[in-house]
C-alpha atoms as a PDB file:
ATOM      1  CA  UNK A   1     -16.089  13.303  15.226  1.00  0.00           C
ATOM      2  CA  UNK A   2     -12.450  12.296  15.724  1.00  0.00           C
ATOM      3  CA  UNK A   3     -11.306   9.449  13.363  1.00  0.00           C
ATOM      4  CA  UNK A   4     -10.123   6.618  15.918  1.00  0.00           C
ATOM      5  CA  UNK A   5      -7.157   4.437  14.001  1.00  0.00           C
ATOM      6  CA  UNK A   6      -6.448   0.977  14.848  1.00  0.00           C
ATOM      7  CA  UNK A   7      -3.437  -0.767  13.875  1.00  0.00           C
ATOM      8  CA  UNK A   8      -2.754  -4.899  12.893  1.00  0.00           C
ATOM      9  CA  UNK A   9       0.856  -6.008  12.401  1.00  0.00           C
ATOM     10  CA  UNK A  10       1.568  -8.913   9.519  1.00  0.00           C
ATOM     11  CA  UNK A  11       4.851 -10.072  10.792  1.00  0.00           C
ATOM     12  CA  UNK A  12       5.497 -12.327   7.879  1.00  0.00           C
ATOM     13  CA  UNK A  13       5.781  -9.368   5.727  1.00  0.00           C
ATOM     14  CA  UNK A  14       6.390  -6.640   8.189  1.00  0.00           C
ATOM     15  CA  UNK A  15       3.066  -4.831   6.803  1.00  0.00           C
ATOM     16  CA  UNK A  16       0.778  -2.967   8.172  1.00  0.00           C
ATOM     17  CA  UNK A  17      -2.931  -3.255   8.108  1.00  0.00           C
ATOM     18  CA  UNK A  18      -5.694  -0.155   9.777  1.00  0.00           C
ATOM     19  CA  UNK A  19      -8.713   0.293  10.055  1.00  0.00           C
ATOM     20  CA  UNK A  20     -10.024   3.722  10.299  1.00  0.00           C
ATOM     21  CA  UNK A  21     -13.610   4.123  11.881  1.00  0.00           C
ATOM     22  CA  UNK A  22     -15.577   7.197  13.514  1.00  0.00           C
ATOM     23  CA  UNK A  23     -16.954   5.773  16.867  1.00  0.00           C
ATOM     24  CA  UNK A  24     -18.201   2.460  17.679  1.00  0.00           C
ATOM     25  CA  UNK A  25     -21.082   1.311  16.151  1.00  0.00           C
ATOM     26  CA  UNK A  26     -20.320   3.549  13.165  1.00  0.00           C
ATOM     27  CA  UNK A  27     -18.559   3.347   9.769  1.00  0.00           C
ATOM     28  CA  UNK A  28     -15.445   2.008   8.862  1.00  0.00           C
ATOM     29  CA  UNK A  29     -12.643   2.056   6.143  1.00  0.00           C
ATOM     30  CA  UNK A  30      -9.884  -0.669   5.797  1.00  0.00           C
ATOM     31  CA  UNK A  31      -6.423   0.090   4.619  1.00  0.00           C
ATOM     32  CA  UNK A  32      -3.717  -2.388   3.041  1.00  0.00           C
ATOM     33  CA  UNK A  33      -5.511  -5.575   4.498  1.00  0.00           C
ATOM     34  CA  UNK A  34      -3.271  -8.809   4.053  1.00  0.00           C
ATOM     35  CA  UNK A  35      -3.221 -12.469   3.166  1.00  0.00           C
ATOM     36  CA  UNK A  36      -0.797 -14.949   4.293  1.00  0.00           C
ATOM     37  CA  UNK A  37       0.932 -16.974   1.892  1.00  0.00           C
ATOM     38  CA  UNK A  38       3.544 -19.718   1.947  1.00  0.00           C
ATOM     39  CA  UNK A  39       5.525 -19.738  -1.143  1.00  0.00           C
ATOM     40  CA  UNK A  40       7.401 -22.734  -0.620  1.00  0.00           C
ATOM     41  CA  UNK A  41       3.983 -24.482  -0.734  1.00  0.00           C
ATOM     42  CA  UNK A  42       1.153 -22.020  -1.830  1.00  0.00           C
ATOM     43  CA  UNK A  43      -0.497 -22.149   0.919  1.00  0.00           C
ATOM     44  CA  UNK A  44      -3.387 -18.894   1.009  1.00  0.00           C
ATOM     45  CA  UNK A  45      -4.940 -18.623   4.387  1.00  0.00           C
ATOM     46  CA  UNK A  46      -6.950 -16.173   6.265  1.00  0.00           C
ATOM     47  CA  UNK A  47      -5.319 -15.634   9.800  1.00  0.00           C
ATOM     48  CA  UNK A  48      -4.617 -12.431   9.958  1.00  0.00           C
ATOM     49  CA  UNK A  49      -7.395 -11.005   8.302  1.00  0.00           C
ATOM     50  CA  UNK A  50      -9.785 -12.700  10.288  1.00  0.00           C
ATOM     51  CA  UNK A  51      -8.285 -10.366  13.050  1.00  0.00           C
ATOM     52  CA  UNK A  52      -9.764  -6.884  11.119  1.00  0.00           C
ATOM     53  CA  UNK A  53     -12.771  -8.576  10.630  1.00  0.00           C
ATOM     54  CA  UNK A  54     -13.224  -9.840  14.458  1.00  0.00           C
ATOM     55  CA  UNK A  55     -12.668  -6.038  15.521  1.00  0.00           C
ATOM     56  CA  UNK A  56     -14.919  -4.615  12.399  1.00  0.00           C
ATOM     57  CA  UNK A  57     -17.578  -6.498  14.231  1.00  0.00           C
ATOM     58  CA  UNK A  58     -16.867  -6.895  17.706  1.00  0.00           C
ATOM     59  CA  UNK A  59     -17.053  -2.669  17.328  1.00  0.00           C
ATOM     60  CA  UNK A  60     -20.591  -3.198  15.123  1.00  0.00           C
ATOM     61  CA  UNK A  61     -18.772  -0.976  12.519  1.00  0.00           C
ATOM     62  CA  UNK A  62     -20.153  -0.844   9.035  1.00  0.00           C
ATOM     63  CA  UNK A  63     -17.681  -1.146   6.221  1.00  0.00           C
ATOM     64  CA  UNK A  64     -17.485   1.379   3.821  1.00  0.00           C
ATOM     65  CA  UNK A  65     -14.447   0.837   2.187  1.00  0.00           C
ATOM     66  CA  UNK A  66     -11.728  -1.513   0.919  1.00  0.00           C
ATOM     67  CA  UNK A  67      -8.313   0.920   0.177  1.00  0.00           C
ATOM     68  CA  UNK A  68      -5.302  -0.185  -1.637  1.00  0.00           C
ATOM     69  CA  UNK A  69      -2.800   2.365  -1.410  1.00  0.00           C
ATOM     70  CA  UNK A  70      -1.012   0.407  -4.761  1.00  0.00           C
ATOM     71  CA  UNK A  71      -0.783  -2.552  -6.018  1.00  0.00           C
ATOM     72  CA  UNK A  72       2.040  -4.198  -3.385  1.00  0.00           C
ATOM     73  CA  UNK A  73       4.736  -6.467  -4.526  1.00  0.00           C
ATOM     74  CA  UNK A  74       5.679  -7.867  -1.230  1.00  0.00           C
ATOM     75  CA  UNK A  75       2.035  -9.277   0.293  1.00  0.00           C
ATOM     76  CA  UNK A  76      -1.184 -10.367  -1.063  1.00  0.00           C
ATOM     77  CA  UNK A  77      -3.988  -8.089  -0.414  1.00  0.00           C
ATOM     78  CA  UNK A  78      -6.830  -9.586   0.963  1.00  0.00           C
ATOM     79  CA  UNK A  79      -9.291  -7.176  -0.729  1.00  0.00           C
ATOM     80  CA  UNK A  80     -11.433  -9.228  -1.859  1.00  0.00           C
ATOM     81  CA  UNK A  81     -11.909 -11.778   0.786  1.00  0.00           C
ATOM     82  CA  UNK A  82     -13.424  -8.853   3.245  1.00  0.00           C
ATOM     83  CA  UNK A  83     -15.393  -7.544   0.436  1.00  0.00           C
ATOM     84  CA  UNK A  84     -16.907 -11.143   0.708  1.00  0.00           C
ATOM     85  CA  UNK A  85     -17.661 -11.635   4.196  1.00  0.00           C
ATOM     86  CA  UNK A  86     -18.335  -8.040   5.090  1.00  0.00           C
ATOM     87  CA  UNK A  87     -19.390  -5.765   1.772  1.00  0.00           C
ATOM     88  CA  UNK A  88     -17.684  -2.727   1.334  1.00  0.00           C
ATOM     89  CA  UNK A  89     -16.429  -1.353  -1.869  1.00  0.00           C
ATOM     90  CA  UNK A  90     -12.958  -1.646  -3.432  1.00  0.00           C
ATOM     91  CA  UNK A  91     -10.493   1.398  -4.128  1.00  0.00           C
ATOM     92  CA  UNK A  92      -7.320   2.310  -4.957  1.00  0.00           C
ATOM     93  CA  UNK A  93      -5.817   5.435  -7.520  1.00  0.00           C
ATOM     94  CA  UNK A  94      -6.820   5.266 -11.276  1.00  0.00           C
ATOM     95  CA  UNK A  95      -3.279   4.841 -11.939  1.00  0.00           C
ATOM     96  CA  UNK A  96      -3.912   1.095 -11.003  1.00  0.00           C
ATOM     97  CA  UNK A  97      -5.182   0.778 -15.112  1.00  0.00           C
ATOM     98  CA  UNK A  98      -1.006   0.991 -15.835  1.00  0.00           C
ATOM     99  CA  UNK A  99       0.208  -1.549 -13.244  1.00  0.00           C
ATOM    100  CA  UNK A 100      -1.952  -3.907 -15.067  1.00  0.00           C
ATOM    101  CA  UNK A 101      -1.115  -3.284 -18.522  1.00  0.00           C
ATOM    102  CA  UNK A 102       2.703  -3.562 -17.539  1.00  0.00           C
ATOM    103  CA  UNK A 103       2.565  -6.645 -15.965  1.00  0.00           C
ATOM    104  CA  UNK A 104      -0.238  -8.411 -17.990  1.00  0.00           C
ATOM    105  CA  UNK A 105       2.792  -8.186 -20.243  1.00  0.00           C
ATOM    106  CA  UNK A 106       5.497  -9.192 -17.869  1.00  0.00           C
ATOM    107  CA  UNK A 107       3.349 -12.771 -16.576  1.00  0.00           C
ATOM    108  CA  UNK A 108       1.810 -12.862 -20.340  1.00  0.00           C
ATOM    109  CA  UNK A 109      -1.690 -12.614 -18.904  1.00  0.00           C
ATOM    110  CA  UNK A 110      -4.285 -13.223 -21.498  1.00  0.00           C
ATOM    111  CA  UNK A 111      -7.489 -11.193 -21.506  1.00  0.00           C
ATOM    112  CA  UNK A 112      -9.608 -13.938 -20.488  1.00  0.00           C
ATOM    113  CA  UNK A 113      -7.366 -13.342 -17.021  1.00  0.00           C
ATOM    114  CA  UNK A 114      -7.126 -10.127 -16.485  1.00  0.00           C
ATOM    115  CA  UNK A 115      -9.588  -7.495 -18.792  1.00  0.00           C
ATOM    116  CA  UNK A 116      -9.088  -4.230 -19.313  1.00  0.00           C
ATOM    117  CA  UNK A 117     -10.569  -1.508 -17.226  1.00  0.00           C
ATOM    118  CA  UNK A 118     -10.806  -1.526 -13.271  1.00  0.00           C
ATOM    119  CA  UNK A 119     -11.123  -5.650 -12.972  1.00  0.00           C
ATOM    120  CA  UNK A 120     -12.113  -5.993  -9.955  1.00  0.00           C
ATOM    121  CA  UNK A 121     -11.931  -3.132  -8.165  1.00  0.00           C
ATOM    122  CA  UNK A 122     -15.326  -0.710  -7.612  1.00  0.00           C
ATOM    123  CA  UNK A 123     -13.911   2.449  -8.143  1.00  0.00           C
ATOM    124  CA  UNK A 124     -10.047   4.230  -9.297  1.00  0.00           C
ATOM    125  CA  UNK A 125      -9.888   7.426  -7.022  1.00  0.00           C
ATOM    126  CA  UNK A 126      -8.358  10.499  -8.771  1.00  0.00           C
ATOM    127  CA  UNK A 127      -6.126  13.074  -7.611  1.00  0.00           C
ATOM    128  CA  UNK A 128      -7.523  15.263  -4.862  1.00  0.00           C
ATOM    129  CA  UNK A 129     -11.246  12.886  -4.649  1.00  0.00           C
ATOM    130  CA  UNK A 130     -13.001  12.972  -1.925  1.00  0.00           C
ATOM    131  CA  UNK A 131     -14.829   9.760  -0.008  1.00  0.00           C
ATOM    132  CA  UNK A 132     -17.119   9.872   2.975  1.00  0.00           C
ATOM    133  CA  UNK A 133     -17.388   6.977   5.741  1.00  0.00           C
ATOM    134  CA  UNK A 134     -20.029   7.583   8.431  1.00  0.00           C
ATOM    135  CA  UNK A 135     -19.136  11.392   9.557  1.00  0.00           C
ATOM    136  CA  UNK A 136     -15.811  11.006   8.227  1.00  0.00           C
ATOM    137  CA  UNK A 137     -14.330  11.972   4.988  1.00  0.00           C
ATOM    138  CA  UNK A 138     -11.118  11.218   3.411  1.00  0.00           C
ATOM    139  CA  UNK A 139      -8.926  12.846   0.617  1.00  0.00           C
ATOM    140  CA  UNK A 140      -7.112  11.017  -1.841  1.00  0.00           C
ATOM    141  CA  UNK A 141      -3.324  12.417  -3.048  1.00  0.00           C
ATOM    142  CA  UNK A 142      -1.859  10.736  -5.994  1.00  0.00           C
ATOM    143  CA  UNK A 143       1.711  10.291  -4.312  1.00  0.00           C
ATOM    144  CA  UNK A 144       3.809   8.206  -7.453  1.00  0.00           C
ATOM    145  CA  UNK A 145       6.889   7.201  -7.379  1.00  0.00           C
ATOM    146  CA  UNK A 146       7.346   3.609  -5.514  1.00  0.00           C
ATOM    147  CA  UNK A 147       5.205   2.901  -7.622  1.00  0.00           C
ATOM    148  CA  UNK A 148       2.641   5.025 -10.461  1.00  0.00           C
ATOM    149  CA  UNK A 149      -0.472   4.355  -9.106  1.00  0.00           C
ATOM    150  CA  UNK A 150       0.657   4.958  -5.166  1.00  0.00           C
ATOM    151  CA  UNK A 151      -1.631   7.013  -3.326  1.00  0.00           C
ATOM    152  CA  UNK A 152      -2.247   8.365   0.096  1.00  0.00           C
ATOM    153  CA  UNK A 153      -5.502   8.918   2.056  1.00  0.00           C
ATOM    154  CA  UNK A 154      -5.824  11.911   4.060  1.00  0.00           C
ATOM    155  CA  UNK A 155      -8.139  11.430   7.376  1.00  0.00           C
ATOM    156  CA  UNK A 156      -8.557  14.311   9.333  1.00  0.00           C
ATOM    157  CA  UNK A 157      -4.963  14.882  10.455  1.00  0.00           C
ATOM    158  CA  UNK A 158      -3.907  11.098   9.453  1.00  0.00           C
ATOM    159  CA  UNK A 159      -2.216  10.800   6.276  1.00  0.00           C
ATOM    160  CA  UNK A 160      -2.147   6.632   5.384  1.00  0.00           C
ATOM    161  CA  UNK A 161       0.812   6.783   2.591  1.00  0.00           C
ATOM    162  CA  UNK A 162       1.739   3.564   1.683  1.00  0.00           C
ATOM    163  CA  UNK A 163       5.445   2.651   0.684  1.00  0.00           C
ATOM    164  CA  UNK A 164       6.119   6.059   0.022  1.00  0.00           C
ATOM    165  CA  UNK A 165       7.856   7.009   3.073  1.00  0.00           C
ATOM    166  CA  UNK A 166       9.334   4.654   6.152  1.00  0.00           C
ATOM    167  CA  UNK A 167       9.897   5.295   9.554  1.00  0.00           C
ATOM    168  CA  UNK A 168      12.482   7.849   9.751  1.00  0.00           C
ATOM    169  CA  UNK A 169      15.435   5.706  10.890  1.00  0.00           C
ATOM    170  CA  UNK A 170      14.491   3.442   7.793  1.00  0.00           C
ATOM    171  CA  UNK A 171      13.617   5.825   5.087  1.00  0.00           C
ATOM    172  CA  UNK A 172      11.951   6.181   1.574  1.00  0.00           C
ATOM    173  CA  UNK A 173      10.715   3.051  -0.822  1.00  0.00           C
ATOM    174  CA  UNK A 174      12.570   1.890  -3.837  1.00  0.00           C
ATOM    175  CA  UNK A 175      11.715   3.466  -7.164  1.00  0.00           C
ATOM    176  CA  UNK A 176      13.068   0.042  -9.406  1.00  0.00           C
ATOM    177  CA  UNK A 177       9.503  -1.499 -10.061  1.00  0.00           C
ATOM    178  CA  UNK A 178       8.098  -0.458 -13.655  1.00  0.00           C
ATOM    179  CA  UNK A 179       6.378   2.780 -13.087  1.00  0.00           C
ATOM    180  CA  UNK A 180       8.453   3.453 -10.534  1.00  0.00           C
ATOM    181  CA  UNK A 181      10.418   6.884 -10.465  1.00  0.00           C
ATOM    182  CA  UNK A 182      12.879   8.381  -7.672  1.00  0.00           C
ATOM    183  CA  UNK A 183      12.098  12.003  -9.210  1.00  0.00           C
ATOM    184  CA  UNK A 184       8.613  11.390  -9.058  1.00  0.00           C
ATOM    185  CA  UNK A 185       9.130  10.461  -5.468  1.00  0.00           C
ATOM    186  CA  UNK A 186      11.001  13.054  -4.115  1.00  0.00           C
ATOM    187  CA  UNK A 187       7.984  15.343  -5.763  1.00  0.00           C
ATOM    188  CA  UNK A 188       5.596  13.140  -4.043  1.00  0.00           C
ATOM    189  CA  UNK A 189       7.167  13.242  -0.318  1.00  0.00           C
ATOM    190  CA  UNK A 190       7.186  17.279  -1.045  1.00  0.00           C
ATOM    191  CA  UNK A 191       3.813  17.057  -1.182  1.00  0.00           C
ATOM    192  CA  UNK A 192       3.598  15.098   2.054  1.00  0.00           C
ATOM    193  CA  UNK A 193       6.283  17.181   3.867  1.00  0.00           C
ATOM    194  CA  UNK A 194       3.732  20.399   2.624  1.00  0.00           C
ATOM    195  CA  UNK A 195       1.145  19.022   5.008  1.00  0.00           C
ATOM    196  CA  UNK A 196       1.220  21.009   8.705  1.00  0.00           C
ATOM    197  CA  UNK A 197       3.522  19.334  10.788  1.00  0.00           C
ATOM    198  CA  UNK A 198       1.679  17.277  13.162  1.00  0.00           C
ATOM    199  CA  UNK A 199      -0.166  15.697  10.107  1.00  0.00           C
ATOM    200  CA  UNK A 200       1.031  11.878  11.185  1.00  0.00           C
ATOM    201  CA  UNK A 201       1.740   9.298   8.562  1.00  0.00           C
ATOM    202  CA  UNK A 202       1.290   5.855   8.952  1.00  0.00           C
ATOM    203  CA  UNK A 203       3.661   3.783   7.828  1.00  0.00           C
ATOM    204  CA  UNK A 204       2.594   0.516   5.560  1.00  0.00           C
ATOM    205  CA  UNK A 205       5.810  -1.358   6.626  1.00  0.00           C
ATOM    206  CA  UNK A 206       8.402  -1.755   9.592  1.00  0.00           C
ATOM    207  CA  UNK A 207      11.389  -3.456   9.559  1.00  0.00           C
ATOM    208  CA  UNK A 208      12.662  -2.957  12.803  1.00  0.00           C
ATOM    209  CA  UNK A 209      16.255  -1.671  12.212  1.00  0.00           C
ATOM    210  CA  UNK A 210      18.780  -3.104  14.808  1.00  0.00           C
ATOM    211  CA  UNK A 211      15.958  -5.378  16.183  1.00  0.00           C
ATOM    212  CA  UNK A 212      13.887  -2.020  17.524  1.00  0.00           C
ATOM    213  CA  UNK A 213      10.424  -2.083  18.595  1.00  0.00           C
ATOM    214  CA  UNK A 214       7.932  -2.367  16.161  1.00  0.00           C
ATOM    215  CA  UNK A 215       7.409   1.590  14.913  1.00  0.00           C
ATOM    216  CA  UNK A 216       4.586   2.522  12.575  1.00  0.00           C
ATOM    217  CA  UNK A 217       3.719   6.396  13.221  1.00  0.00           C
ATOM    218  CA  UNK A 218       5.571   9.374  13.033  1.00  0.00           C
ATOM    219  CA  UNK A 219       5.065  12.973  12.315  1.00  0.00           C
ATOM    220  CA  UNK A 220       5.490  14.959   8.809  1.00  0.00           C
ATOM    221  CA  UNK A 221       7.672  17.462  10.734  1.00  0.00           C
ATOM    222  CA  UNK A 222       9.240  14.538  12.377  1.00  0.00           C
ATOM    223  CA  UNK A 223       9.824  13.071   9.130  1.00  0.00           C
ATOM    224  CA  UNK A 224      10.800  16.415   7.367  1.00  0.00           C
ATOM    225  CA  UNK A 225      13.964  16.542  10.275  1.00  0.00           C
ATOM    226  CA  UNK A 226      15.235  12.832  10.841  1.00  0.00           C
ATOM    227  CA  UNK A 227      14.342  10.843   7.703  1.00  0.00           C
ATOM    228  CA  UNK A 228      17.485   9.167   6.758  1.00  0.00           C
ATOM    229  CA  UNK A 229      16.700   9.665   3.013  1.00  0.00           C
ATOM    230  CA  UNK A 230      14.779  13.133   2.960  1.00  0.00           C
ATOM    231  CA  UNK A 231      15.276  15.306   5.455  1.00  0.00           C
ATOM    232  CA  UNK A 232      14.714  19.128   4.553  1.00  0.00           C
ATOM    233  CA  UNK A 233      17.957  19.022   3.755  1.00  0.00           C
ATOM    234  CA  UNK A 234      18.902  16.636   1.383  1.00  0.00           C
ATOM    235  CA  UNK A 235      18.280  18.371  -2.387  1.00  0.00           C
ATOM    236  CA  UNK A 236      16.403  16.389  -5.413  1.00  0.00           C
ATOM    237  CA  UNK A 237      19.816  15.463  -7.100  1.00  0.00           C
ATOM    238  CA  UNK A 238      21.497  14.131  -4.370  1.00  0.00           C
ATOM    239  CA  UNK A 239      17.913  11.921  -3.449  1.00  0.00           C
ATOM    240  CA  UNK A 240      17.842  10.552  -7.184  1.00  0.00           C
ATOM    241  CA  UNK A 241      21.438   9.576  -6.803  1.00  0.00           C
ATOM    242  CA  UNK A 242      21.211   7.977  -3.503  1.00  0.00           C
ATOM    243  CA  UNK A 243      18.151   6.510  -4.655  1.00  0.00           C
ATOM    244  CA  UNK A 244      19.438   4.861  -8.160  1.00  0.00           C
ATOM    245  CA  UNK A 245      22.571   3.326  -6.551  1.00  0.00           C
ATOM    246  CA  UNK A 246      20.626   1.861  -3.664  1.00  0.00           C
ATOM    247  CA  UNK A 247      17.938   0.399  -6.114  1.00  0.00           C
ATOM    248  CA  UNK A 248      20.341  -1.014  -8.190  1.00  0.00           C
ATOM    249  CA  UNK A 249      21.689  -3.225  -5.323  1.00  0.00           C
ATOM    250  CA  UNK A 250      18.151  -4.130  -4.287  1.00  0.00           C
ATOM    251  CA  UNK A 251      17.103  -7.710  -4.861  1.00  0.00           C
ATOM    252  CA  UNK A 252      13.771  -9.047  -6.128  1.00  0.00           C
ATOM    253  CA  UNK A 253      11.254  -9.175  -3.142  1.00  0.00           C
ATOM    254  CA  UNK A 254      10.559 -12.592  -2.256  1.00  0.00           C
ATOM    255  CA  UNK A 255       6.318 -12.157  -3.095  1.00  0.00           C
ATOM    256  CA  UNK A 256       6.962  -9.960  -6.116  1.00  0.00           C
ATOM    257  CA  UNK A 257       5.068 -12.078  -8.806  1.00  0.00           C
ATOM    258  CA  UNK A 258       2.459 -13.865  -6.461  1.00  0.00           C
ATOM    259  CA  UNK A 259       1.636 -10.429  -4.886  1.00  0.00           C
ATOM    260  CA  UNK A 260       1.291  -8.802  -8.404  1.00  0.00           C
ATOM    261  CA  UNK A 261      -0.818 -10.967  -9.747  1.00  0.00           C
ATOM    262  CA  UNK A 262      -3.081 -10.790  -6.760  1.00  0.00           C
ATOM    263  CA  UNK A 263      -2.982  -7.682  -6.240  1.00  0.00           C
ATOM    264  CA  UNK A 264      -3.764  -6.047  -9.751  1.00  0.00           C
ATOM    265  CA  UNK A 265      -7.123  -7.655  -9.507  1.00  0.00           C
ATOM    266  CA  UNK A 266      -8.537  -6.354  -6.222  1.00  0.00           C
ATOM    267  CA  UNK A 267      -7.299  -9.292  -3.896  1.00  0.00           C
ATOM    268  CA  UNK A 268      -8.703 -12.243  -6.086  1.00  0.00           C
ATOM    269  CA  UNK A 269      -6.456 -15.345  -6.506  1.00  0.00           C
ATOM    270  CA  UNK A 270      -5.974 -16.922  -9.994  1.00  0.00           C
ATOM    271  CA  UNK A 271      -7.689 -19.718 -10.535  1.00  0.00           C
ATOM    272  CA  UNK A 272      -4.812 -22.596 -10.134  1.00  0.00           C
ATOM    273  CA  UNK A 273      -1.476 -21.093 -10.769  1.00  0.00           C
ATOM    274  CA  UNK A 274       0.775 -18.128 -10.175  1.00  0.00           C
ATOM    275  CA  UNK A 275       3.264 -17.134 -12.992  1.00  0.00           C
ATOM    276  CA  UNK A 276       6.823 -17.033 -12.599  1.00  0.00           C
ATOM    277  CA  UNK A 277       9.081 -15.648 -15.398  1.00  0.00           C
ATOM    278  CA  UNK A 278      12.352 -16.997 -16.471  1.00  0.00           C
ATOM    279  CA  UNK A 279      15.388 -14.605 -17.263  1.00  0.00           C
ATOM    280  CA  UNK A 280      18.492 -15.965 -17.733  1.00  0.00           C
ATOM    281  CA  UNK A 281      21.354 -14.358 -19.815  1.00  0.00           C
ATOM    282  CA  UNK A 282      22.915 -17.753 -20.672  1.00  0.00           C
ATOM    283  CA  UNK A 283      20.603 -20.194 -22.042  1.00  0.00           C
END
């Protein structure tokens, strides 16, 4: 059975949302889902979402699973709204367990907020695991860097890899978060570039350089030969260089803090309040 990909574009935050399902009628995985959220006035709503779970069962698909491919700091997941309204258990890599601890410590979350362990997540896939969804099974490769706990699932010949790679006229992710590392990175995109060549990633954001079309699939040997960042070749010194200096001129993203805290518990909202901290170097 051929895995059959569909595709849902968040504009707000330029991500991208899939769902990855054997045939109609059949089984089904979901991959980066989003919320949308109005900072300005904290507004969580469901619109988007509610498009994944129209097709989920306008196709009669089962749900499976609930991926993360890391905890995001530019959208909320929406995790654990689908869970709700369509079952379906929630995953992302083991490395998840650090995000937490770092920023529990960043947003000072007490334990009462966030306990230790997988909180709210089903299961923390390690390196190389396996999952099954109807006739279809899926690797998981621990692809660090963007972030520690980054992963990538492995369908068939689709490789779903998060931030870790762009489009190729856009590039690789920043490695500035904690955890993040731009040696680790260029290891991880090695790995991805040592997949055959028509192996096609799927890209978690677009940001439509120079107003382009929307773009979210491209090839690892397409990748390998026109990435902007890491092409075949650009060496692992001159990437960590690039990489540092471009980081260190990156601003916050916009979501950071309401995204983390959402996100490092499986999609559920806090109760009232997100945490913002202060830093100043004057007061």
């Amino acid at each position: 059975m051929t895995a059959q990909v569909k595709a849902f574009y968040h504009q707000s935050t330029s991500t991208l949302s899939y769902i990855v399902f054997d045939h109609v009628g059949g089984h089904a995985v979901v991959i980066d889902s989003a919320l949308d959220f109005a900072a300005n006035s904290g507004q969580v709503e469901t619109h988007f979402v509610d498009q994944l779970l129209a097709f989920i069962k306008d196709n009669s698909l089962t749900l499976d699973w609930i991926l993360e491919t890391h905890a995001h700091a530019d959208h909320l997941s929406a995790a654990s709204y689908v869970k709700s309204k369509l079952g379906g258990k929630i995953a992302v890599g083991k490395r998840i367990t650090e995000v937490q601890k770092t920023f529990k410590s960043v947003l000072d979350i007490s334990d009462d907020e966030l306990w230790d362990g997988n909180d709210g997540f089903d299961h923390l896939f390690e390196d190389n695991e396996s999952f099954s969804f109807g006739s279809l099974t899926g690797l998981v490769l621990m692809t660090p860097g963007h972030t520690c706990d980054s992963v990538t699932y492995l369908v068939q010949d689709n490789a779903f890899i998060g931030d870790t790679l762009f489009m190729p006229d856009f590039g690789s992710a920043r490695c500035d978060f904690p955890g993040g590392d731009a040696e680790v990175l260029y290891d991880s995109i090695m790995r991805l570039y040592g997949l055959p060549g028509d192996t096609k990633l799927w890209i978690c954001h677009d940001y439509q350089p120079g107003g382009r079309e929307l773009a979210y699939l491209t090839s690892v040997a397409e990748s390998k030969a026109e990435n902007i960042h890491l092409s075949q070749n650009v060496t692992k010194e001159d990437f960590i260089k690039f990489r540092q200096e471009r980081d260190s001129q990156l601003d916050v993203p916009k979501l950071l803090y309401p995204s983390v805290q959402v996100n490092i518990r499986a999609g559920q909202l806090p109760v009232r309040f997100f945490k913002i901290p202060v830093v100043s170097e004057k007061l």
